[in-house]
PDB file of N, CA and C in Angstrom:
ATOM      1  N   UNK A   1       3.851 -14.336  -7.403  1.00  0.00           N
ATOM      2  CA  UNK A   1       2.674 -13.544  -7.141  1.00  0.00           C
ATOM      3  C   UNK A   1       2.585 -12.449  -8.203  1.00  0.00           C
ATOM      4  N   UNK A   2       1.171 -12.271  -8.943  1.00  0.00           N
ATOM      5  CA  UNK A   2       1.180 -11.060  -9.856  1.00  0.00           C
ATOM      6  C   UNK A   2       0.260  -9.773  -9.009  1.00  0.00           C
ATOM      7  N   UNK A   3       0.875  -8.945  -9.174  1.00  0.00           N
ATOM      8  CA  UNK A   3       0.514  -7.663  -8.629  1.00  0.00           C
ATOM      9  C   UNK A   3       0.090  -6.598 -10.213  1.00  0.00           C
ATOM     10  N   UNK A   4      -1.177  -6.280  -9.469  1.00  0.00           N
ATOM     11  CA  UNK A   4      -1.828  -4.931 -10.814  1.00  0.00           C
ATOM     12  C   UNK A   4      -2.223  -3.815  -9.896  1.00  0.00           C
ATOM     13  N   UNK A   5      -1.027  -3.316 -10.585  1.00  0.00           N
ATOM     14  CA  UNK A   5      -1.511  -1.821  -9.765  1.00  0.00           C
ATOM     15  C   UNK A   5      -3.034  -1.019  -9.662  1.00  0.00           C
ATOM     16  N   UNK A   6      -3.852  -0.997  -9.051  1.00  0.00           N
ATOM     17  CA  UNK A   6      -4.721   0.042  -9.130  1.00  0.00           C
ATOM     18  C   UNK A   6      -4.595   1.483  -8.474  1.00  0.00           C
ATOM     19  N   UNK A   7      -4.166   1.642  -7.526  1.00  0.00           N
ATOM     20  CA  UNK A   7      -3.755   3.295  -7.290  1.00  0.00           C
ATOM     21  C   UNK A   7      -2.588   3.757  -6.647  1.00  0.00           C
ATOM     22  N   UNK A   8      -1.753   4.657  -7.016  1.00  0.00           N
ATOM     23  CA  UNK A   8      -0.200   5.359  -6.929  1.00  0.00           C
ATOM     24  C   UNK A   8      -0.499   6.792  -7.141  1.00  0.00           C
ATOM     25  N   UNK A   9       0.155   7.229  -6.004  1.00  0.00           N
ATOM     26  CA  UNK A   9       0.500   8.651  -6.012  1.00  0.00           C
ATOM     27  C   UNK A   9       1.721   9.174  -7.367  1.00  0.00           C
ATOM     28  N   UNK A  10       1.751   8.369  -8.159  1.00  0.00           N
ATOM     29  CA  UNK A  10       3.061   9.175  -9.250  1.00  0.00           C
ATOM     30  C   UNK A  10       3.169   7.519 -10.097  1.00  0.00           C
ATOM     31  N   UNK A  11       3.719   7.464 -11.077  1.00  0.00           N
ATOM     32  CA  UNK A  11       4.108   6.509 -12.411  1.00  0.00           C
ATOM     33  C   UNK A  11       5.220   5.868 -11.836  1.00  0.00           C
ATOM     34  N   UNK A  12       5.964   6.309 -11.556  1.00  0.00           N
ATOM     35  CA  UNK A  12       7.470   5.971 -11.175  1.00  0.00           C
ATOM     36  C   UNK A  12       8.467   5.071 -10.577  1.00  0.00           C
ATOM     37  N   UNK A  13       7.207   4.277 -10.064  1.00  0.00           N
ATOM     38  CA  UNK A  13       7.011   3.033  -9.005  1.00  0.00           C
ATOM     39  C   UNK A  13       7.887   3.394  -7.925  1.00  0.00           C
ATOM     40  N   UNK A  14       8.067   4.705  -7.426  1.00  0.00           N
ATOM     41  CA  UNK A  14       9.019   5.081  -6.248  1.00  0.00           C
ATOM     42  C   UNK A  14       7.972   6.037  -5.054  1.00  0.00           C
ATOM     43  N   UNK A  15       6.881   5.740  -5.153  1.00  0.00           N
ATOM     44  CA  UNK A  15       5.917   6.421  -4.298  1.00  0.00           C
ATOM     45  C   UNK A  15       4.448   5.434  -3.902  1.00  0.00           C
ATOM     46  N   UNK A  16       3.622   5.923  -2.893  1.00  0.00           N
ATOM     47  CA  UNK A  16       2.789   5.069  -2.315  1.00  0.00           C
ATOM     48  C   UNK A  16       1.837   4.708  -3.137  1.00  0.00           C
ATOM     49  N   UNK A  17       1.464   3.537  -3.498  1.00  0.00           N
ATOM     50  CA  UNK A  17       0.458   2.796  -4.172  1.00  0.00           C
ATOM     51  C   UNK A  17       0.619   1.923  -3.580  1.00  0.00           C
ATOM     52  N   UNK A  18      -1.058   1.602  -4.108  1.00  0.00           N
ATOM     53  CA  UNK A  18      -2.116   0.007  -3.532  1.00  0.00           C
ATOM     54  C   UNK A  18      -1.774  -1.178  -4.476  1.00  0.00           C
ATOM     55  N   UNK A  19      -1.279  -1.979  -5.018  1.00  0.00           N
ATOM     56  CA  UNK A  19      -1.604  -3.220  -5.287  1.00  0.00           C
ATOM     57  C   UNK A  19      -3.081  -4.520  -5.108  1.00  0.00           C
ATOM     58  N   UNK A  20      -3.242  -4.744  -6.241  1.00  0.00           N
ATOM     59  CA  UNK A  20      -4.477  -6.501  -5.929  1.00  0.00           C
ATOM     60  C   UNK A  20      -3.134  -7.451  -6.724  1.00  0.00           C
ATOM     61  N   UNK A  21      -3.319  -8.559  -5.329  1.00  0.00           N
ATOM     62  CA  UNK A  21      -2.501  -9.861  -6.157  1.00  0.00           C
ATOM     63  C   UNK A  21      -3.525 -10.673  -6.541  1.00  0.00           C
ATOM     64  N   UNK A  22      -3.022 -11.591  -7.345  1.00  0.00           N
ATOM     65  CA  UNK A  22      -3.381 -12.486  -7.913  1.00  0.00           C
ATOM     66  C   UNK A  22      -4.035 -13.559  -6.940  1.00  0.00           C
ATOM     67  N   UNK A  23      -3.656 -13.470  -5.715  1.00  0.00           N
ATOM     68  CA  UNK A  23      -4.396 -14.244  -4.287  1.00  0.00           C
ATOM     69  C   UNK A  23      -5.867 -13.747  -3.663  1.00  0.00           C
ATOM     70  N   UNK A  24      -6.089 -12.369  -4.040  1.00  0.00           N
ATOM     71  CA  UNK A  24      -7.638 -11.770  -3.423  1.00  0.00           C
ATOM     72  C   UNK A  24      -6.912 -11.008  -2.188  1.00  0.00           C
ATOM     73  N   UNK A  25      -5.742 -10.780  -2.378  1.00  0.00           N
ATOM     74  CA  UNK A  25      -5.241  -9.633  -0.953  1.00  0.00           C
ATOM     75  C   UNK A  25      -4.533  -8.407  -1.915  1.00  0.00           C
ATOM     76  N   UNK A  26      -4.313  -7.486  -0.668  1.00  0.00           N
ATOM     77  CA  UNK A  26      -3.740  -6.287  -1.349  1.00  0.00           C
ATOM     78  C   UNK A  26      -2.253  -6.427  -0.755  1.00  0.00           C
ATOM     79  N   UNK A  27      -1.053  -5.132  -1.587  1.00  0.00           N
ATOM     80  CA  UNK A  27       0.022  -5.158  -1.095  1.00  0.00           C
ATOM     81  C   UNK A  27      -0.086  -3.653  -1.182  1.00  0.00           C
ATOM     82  N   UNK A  28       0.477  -3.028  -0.507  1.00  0.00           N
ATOM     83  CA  UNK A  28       0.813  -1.318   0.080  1.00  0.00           C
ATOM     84  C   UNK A  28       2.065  -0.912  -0.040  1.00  0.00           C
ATOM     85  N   UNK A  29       2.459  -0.287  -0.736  1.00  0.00           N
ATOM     86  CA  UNK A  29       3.931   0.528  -0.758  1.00  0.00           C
ATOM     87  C   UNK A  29       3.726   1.955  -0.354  1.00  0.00           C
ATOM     88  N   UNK A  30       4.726   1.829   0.218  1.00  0.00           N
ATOM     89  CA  UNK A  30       4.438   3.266   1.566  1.00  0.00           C
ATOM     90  C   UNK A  30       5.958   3.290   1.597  1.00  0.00           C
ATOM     91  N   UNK A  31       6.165   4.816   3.072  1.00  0.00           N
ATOM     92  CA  UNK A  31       7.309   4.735   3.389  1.00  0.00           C
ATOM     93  C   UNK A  31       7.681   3.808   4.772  1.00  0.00           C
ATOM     94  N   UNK A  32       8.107   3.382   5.028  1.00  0.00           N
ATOM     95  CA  UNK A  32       8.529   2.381   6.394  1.00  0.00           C
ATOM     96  C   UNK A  32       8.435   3.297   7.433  1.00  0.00           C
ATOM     97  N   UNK A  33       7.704   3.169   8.537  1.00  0.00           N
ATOM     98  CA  UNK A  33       7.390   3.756   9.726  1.00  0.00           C
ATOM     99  C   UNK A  33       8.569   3.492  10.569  1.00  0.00           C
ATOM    100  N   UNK A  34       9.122   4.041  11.386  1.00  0.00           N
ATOM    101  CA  UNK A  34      10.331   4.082  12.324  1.00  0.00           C
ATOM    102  C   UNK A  34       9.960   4.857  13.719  1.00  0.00           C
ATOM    103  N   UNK A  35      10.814   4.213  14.577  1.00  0.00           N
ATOM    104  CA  UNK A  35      10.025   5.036  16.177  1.00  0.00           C
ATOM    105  C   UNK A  35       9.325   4.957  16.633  1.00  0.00           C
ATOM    106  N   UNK A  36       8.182   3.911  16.530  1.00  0.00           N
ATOM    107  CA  UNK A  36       6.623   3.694  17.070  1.00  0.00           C
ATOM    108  C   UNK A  36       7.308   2.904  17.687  1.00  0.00           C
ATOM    109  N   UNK A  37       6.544   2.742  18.948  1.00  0.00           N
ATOM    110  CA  UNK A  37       6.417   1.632  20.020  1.00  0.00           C
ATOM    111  C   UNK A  37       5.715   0.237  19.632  1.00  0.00           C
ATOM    112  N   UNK A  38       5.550  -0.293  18.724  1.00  0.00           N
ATOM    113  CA  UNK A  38       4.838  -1.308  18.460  1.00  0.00           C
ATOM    114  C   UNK A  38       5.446  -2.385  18.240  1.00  0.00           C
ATOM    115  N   UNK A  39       5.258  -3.509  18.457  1.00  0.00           N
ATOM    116  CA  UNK A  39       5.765  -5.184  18.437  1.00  0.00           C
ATOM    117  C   UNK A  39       5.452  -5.328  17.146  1.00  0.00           C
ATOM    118  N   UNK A  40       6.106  -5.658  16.270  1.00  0.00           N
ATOM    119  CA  UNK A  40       6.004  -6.088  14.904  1.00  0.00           C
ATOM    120  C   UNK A  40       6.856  -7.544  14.926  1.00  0.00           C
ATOM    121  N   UNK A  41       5.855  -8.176  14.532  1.00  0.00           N
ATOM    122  CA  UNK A  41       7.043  -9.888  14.165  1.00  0.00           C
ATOM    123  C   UNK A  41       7.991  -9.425  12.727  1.00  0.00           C
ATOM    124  N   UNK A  42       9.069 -10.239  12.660  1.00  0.00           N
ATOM    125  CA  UNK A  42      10.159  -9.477  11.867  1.00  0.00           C
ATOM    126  C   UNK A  42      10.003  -9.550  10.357  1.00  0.00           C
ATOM    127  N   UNK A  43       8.759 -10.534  10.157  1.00  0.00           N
ATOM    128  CA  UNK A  43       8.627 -10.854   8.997  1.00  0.00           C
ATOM    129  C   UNK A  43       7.117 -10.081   8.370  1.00  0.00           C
ATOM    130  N   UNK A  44       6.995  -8.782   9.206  1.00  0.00           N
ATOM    131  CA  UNK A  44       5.946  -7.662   8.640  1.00  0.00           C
ATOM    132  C   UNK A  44       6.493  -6.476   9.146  1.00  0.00           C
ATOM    133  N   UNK A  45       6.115  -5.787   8.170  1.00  0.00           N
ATOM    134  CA  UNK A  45       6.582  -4.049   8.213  1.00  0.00           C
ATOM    135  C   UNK A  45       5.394  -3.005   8.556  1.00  0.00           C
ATOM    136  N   UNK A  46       5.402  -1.904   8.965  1.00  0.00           N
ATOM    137  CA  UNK A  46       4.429  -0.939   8.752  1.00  0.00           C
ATOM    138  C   UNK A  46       4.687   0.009   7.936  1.00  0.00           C
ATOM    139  N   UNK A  47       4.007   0.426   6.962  1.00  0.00           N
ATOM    140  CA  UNK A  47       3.794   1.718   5.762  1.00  0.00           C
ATOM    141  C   UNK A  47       3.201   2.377   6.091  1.00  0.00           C
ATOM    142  N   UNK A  48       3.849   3.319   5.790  1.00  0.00           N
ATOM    143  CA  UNK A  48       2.428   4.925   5.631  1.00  0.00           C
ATOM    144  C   UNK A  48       2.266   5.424   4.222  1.00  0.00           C
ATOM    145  N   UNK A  49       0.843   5.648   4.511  1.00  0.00           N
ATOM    146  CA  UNK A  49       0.477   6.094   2.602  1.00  0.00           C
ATOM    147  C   UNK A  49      -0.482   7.072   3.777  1.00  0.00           C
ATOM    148  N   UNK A  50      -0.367   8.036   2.496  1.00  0.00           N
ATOM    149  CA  UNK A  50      -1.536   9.068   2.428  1.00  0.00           C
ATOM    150  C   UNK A  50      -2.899   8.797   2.768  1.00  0.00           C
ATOM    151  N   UNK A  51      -3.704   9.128   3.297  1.00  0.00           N
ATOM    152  CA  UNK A  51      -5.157   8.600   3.693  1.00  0.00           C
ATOM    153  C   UNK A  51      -5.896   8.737   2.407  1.00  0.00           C
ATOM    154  N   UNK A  52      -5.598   9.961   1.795  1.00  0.00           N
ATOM    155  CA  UNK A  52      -6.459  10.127  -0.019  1.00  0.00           C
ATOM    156  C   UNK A  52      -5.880   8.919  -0.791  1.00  0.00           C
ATOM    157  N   UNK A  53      -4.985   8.317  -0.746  1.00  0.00           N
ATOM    158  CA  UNK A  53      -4.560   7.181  -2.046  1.00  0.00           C
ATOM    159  C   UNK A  53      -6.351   5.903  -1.256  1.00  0.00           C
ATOM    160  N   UNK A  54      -6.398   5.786   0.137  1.00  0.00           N
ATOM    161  CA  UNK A  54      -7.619   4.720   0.320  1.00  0.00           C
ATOM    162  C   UNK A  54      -8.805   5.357  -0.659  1.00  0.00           C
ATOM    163  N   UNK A  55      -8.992   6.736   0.024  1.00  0.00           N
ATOM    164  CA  UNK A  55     -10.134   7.114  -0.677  1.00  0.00           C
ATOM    165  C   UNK A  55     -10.907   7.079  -1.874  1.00  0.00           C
ATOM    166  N   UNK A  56      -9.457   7.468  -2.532  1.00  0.00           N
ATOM    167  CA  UNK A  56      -9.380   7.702  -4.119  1.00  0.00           C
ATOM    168  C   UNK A  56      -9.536   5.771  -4.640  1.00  0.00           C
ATOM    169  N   UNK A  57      -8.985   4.981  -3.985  1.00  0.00           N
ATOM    170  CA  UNK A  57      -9.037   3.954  -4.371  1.00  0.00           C
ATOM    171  C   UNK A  57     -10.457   3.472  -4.026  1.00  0.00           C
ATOM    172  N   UNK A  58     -11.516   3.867  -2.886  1.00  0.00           N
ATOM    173  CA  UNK A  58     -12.599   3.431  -2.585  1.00  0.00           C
ATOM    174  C   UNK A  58     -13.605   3.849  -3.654  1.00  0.00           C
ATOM    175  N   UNK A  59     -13.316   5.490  -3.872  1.00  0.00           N
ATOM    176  CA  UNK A  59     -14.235   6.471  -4.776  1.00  0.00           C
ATOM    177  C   UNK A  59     -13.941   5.828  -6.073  1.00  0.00           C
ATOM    178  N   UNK A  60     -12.946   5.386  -6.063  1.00  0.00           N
ATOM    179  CA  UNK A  60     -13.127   4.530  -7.976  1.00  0.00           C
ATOM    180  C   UNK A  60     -13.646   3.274  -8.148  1.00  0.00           C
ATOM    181  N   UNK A  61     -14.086   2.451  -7.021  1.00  0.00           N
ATOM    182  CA  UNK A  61     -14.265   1.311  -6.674  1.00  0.00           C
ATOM    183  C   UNK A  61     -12.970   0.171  -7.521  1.00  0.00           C
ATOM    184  N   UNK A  62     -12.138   0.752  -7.088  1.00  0.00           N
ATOM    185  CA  UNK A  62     -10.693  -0.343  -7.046  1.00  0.00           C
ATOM    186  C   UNK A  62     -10.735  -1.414  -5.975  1.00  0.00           C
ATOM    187  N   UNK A  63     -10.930  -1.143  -5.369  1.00  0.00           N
ATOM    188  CA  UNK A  63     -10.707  -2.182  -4.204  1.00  0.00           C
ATOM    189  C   UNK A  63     -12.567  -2.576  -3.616  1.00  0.00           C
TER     190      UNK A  63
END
């Protein structure tokens, strides 16, 4: 799968950014959510990103 970054909070590839793959979906790097009550099947995670990285990605028309 090729991934092109369009929006990151920092260069560093160690902070939240959006990804487009090469399939027509996105990938999200966030920090891993812990402690929620929610059923997750084991083979998906939940991230948290900043609500401004969507924005900023909507307002540039990235996504």
């Amino acid at each position: 799968m090729k991934l092109t970054r369009l929006v990151g909070e920092c260069t560093k590839g160690d902070c939240p950014t959006i990804y487009a793959t090469d399939r027509g979906t996105l990938v999200v790097q966030g920090r891993r959510v812990e402690g929620h009550r929610l059923r997750v099947p084991g083979h998906e995670t939940l991230v948290e990103i900043p609500a401004d990285l969507i924005r900023k990605a909507v307002r540039d028309n990235l996504v």
